[in-house]
N, C-alpha and C. Protein backbone atom coordinates (compact mmCIF):
# COMPACT_ATOMS: atom_id res chain seq x y z
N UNK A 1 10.91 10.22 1.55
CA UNK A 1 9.75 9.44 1.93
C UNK A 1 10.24 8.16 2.62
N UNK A 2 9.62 8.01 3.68
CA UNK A 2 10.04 6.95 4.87
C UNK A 2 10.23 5.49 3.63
N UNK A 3 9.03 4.70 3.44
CA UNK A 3 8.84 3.99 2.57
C UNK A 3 9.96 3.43 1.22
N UNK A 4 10.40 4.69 0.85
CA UNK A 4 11.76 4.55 -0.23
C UNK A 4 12.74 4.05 0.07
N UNK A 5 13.00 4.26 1.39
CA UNK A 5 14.13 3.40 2.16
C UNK A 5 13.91 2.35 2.30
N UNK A 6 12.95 1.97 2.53
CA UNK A 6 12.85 -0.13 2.86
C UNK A 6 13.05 -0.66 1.62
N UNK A 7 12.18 -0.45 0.19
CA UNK A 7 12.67 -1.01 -0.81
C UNK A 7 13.89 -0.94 -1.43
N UNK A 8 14.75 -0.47 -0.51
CA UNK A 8 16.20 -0.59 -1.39
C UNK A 8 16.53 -1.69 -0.57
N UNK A 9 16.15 -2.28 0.22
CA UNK A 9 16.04 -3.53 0.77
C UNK A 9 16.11 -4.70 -0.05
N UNK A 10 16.60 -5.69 0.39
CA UNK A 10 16.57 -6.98 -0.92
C UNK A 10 14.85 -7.77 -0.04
N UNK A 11 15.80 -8.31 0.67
CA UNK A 11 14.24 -8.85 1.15
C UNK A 11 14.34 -8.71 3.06
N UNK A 12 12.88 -8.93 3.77
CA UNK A 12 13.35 -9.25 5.24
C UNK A 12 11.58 -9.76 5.43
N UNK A 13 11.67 -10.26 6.95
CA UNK A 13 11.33 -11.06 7.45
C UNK A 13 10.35 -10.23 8.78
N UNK A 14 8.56 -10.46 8.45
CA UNK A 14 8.25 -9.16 9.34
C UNK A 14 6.71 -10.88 9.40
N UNK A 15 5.97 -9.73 10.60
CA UNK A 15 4.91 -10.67 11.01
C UNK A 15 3.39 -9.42 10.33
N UNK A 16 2.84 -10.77 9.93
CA UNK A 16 1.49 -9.50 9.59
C UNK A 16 0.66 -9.53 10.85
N UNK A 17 -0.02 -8.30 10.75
CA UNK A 17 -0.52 -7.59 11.99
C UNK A 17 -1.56 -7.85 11.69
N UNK A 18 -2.27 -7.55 10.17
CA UNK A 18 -3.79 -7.29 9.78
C UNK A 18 -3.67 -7.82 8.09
N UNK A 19 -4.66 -8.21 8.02
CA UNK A 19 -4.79 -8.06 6.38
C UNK A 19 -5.85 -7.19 6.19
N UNK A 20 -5.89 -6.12 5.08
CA UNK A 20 -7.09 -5.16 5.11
C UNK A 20 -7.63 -5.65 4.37
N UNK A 21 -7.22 -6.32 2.93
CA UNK A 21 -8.54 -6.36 1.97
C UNK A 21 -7.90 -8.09 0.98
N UNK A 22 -7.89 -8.00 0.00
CA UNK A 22 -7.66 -9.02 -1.20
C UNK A 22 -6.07 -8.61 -1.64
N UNK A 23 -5.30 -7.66 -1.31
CA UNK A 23 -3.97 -7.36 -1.84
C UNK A 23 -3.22 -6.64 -1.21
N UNK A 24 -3.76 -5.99 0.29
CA UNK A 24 -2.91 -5.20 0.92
C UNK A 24 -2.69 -5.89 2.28
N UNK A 25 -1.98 -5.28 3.14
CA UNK A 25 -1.98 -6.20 4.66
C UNK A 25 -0.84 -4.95 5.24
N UNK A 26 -0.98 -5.50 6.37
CA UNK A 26 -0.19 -4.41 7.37
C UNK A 26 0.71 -5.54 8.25
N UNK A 27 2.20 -5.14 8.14
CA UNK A 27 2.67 -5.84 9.02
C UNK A 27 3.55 -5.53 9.96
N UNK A 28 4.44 -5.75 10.55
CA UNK A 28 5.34 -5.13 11.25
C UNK A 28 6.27 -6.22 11.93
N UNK A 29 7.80 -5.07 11.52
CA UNK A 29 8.86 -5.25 12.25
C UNK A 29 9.72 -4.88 13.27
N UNK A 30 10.05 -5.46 14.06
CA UNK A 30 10.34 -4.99 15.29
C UNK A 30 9.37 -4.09 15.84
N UNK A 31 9.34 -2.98 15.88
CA UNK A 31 8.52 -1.74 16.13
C UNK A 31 8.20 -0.92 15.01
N UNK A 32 8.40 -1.37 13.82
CA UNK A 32 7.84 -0.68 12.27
C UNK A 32 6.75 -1.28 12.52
N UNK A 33 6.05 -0.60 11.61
CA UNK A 33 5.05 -1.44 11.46
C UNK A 33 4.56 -0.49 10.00
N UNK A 34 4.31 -1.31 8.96
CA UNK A 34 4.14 -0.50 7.28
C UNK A 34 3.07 -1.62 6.82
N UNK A 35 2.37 -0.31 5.64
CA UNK A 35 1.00 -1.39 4.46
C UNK A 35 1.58 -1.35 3.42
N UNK A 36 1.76 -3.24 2.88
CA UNK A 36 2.13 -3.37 2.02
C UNK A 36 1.03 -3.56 1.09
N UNK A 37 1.26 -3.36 -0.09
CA UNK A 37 0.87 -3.65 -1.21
C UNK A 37 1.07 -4.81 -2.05
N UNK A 38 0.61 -6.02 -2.06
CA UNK A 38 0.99 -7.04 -2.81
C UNK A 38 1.19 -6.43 -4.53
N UNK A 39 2.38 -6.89 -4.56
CA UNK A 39 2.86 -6.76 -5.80
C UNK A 39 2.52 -7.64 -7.03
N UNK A 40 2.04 -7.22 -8.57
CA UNK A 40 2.00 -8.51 -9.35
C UNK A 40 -0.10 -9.11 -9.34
N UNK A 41 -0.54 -8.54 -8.47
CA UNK A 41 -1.59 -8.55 -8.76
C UNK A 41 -2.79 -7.55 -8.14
N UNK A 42 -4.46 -7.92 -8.43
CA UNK A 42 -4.87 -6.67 -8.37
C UNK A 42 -6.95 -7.47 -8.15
N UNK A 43 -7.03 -7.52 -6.36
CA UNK A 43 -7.48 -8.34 -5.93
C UNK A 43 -9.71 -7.20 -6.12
N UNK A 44 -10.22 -7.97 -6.12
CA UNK A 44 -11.36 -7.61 -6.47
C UNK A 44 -11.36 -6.38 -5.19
N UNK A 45 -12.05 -5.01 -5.46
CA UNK A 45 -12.45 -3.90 -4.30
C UNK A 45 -13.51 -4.57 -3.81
N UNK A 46 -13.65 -4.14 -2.34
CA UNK A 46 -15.14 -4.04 -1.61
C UNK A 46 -16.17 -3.55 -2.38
N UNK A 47 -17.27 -4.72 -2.09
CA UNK A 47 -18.80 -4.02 -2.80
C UNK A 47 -18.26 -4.95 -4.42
N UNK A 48 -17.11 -5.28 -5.17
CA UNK A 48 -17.22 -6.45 -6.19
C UNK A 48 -17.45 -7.48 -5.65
N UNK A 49 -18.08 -8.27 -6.67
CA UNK A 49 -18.46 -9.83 -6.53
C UNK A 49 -16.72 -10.69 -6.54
N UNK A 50 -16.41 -11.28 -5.26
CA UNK A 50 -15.58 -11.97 -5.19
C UNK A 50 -14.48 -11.15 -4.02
N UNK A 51 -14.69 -10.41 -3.83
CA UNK A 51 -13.22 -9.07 -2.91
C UNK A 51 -13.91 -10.27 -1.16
N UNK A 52 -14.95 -10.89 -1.11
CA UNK A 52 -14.58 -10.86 0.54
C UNK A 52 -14.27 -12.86 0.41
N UNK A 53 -13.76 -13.28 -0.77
CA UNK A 53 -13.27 -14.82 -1.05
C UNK A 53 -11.81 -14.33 -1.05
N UNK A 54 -11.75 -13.29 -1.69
CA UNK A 54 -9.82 -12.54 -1.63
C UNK A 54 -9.71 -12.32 -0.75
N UNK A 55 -10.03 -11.23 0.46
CA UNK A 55 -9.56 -11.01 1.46
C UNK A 55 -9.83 -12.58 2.26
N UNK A 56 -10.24 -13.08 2.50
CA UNK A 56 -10.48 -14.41 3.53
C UNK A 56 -9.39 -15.27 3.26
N UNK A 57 -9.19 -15.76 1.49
CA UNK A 57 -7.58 -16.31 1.01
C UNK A 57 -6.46 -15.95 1.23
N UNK A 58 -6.45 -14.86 1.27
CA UNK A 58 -5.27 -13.82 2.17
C UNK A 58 -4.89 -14.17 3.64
N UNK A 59 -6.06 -13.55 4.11
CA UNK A 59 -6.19 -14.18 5.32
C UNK A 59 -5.52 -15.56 6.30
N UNK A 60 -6.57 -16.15 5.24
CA UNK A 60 -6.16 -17.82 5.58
C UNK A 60 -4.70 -18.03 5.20
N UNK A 61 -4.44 -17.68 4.55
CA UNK A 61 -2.67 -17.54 4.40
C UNK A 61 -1.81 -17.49 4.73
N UNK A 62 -1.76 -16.11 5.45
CA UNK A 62 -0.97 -15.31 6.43
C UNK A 62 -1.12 -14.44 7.23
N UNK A 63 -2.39 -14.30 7.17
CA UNK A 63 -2.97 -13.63 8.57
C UNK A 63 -2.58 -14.11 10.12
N UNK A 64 -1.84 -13.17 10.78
CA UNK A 64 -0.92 -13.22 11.77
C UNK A 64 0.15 -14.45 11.67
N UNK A 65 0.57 -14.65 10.76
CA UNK A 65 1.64 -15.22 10.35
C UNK A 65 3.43 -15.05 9.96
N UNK A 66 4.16 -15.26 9.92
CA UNK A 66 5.52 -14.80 9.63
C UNK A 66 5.51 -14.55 7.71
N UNK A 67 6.33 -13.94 7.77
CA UNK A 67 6.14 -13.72 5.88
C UNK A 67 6.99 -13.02 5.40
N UNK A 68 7.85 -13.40 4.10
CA UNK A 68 9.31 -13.19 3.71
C UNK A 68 8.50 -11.47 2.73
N UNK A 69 9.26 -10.38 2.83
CA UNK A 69 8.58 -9.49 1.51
C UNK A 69 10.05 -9.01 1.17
N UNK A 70 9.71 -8.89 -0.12
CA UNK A 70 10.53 -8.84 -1.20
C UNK A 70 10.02 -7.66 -1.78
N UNK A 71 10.63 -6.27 -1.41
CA UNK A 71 10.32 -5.00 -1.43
C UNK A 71 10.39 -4.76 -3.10
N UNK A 72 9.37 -4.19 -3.99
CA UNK A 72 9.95 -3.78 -5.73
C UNK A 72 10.00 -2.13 -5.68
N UNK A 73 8.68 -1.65 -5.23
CA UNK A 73 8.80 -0.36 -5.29
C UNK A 73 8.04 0.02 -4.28
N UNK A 74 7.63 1.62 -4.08
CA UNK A 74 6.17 2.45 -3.14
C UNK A 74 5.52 3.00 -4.35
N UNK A 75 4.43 2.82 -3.73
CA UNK A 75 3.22 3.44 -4.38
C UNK A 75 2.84 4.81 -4.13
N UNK A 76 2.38 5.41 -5.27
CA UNK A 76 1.79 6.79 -4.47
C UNK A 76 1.08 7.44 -3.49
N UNK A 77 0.66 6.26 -2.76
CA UNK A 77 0.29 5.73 -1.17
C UNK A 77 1.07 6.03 -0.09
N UNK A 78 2.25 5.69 -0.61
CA UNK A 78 3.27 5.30 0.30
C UNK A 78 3.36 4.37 0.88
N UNK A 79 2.89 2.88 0.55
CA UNK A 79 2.39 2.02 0.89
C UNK A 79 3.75 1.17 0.14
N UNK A 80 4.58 0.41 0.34
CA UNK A 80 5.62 -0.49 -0.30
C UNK A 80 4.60 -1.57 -1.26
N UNK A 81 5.52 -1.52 -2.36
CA UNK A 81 4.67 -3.05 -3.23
C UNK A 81 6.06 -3.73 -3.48
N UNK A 82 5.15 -5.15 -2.81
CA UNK A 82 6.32 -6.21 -2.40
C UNK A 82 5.47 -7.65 -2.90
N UNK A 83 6.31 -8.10 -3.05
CA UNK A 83 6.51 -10.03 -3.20
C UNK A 83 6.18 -10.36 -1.84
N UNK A 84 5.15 -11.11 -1.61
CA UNK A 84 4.93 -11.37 -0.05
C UNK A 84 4.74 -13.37 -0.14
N UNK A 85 5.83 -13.83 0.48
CA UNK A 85 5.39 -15.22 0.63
C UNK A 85 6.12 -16.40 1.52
N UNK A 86 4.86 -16.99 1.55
CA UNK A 86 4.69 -17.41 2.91
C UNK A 86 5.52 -17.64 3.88
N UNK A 87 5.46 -18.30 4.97
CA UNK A 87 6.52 -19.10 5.55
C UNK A 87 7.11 -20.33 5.03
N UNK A 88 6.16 -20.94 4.05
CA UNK A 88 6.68 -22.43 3.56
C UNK A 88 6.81 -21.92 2.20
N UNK A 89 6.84 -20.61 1.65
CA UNK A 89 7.46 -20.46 0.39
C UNK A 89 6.68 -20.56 -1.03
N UNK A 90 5.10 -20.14 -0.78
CA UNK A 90 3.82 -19.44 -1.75
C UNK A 90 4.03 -18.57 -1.63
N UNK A 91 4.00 -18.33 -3.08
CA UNK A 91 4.03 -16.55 -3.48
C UNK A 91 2.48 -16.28 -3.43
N UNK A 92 1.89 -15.51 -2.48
CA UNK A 92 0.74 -14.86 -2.41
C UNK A 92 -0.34 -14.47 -3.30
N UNK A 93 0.57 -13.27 -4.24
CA UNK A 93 0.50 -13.10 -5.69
C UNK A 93 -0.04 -14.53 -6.45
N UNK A 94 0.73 -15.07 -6.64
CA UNK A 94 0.62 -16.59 -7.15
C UNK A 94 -0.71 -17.09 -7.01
N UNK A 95 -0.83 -17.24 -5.47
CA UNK A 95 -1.88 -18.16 -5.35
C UNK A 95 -3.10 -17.25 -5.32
N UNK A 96 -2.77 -16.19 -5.22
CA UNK A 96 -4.95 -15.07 -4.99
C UNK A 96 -5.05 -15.36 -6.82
N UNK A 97 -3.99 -15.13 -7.56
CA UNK A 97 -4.31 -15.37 -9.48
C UNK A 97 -4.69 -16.23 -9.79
N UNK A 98 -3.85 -17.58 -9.57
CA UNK A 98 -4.35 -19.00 -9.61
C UNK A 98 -5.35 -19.72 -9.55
N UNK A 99 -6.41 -18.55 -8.02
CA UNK A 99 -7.12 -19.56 -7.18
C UNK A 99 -8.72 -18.60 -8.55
N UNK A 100 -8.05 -17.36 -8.82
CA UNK A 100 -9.36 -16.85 -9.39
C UNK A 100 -9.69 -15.55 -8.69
N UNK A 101 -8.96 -15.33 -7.66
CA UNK A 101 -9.54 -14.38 -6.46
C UNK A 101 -8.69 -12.93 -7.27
N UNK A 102 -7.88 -12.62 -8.11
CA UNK A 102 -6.99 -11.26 -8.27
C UNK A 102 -6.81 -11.92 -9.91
N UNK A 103 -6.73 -10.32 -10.56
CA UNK A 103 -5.93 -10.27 -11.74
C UNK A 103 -4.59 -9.75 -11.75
N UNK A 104 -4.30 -10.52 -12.61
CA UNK A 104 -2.45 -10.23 -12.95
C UNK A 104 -2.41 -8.85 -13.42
N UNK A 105 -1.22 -7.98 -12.50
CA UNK A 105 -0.42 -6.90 -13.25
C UNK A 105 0.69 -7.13 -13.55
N UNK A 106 0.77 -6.89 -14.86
CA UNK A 106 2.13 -7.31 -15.19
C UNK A 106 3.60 -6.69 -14.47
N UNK A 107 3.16 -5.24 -14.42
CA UNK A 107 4.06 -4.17 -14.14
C UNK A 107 5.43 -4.55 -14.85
N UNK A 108 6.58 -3.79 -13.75
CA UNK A 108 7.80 -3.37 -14.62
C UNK A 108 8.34 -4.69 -14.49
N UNK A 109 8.61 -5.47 -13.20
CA UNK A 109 9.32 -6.71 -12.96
C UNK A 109 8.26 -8.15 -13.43
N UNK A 110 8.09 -7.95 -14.38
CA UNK A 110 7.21 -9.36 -15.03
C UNK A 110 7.25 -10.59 -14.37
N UNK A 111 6.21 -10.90 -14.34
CA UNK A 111 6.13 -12.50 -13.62
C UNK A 111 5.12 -13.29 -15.04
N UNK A 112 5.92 -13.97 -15.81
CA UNK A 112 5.17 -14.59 -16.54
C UNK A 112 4.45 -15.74 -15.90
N UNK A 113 4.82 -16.47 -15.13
CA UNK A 113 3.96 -17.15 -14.32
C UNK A 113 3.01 -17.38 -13.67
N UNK A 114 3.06 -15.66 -12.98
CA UNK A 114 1.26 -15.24 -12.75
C UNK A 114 0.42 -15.00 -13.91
N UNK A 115 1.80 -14.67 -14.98
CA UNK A 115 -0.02 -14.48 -16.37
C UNK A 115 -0.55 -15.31 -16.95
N UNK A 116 0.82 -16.77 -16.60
CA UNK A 116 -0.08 -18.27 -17.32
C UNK A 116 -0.71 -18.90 -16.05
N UNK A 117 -0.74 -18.39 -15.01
CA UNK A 117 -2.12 -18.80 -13.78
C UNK A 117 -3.05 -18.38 -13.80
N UNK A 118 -2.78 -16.71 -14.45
CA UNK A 118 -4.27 -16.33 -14.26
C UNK A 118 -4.87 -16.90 -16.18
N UNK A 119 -4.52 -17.01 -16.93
CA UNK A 119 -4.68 -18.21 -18.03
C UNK A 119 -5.58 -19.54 -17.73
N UNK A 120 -4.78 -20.07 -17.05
CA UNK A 120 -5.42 -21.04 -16.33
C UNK A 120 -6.48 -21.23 -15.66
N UNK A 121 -6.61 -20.03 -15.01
CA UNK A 121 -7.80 -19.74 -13.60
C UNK A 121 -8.85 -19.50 -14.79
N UNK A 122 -8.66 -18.49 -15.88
CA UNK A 122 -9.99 -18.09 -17.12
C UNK A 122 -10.42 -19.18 -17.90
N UNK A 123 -9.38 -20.00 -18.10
CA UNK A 123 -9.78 -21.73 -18.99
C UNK A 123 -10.59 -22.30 -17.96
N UNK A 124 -10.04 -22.33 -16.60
CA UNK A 124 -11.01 -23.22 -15.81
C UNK A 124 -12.17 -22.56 -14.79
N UNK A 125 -12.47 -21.17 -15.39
CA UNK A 125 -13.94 -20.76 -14.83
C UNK A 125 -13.84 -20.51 -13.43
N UNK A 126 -12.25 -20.25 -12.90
CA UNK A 126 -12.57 -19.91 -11.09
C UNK A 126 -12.56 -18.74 -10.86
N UNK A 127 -13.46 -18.66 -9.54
CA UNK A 127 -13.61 -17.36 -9.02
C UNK A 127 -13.85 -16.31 -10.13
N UNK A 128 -13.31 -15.17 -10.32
CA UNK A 128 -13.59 -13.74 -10.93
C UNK A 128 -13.89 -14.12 -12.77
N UNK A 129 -13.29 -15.13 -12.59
CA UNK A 129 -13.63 -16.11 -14.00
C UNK A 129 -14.96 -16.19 -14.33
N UNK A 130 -15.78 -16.18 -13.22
CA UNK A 130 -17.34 -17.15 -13.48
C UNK A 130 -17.86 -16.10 -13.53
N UNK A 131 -17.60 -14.82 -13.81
CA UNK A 131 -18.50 -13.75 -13.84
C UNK A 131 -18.85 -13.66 -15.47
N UNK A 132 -19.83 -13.04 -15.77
CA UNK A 132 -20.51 -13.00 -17.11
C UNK A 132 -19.46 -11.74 -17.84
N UNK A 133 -19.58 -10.54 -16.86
CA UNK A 133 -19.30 -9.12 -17.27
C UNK A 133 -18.43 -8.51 -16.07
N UNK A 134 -17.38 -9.36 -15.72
CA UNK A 134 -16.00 -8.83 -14.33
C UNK A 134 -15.77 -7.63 -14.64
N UNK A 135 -15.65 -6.69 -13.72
CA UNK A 135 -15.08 -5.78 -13.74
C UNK A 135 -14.13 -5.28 -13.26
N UNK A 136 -12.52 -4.87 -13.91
CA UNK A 136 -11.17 -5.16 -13.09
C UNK A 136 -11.37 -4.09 -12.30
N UNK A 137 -10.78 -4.58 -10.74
CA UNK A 137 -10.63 -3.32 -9.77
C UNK A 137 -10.59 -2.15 -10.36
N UNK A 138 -9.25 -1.72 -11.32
CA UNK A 138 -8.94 -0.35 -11.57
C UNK A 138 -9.97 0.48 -12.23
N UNK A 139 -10.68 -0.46 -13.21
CA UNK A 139 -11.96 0.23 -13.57
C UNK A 139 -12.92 0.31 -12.71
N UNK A 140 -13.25 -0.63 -11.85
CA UNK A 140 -14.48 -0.57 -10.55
C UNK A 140 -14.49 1.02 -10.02
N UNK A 141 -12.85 1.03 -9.48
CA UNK A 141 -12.43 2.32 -8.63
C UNK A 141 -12.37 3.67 -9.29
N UNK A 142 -12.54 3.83 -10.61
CA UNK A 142 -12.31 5.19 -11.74
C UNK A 142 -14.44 5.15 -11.72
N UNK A 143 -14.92 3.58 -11.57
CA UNK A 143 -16.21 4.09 -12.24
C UNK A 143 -16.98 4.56 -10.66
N UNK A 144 -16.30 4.00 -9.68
CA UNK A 144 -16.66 4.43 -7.95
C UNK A 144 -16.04 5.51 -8.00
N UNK A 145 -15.28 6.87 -8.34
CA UNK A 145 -15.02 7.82 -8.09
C UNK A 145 -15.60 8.78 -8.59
N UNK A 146 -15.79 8.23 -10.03
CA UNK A 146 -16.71 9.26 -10.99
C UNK A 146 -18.36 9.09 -10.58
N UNK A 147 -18.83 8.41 -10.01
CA UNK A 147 -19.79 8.31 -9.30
C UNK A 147 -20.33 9.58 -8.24
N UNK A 148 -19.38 9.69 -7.55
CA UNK A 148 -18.93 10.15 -6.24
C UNK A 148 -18.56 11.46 -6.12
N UNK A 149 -18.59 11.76 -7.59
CA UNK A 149 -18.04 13.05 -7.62
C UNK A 149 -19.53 14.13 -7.76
């Protein structure tokens, strides 16, 4: 799988092309061009309350911008999940948890830091915080499939 090869990568240096949503983006190098997966967190779906304040924070970020990724693994996508941050050195991850806009996954490479931001973001009521009854993406997307079926 094309994809398996870049994350044995430590890190490199690519321009984003697009951001699609609250946690993914498309960027490209040289003439690659791959969708990453922000790693470490897990940004509201389309159609939740809060997914078009994530994608716009994203956006505003690094949308057509330069951006360091720090390859961990691929997804069953085939989509790389990476550490994506900035040119001046915000972890992405970091700031969509922080701001309220994404919940923390812990996954295999732990970032305790995103779990005492997103801590923080629930003490102080931001974004996905201020909801009565949030519903995390992964459940949104199991209760949008079983829907659908």
């Amino acid at each position: 799988m094309m994809s398996e090869r870049f994350v044995r990568w430590e890190c490199f240096e690519a321009n984003v092309r697009r951001v699609v949503d609250g946690d993914t983006i498309v960027i490209e190098r040289g003439n690659l061009v791959m969708t990453i997966r922000l790693a470490h967190c897990d940004a509201p779906e389309d159609g939740q309350p809060w997914a078009t304040n994530a994608y716009q924070r994203l956006k505003d970020m690094i949308g057509g911008k330069p951006v360091r990724v720090i390859p961990i693994a691929a997804d069953r996508y085939s989509r790389i999940v990476a550490e994506i941050m900035t040119a001046d050195g915000h972890d992405c991850a970091f700031e969509l948890v922080r701001d309220g806009l994404a919940y923390w996954l812990p996954g295999k490479k732990r970032r305790e830091d995103i779990g005492e931001a997103e801590q923080e973001a629930q003490r102080a009521g931001r974004g996905i915080w201020r909801e009565k009854n949030s519903v995390r993406p992964k459940q949104f997307r199991k209760q949008k499939r079983w829907i659908t079926k």
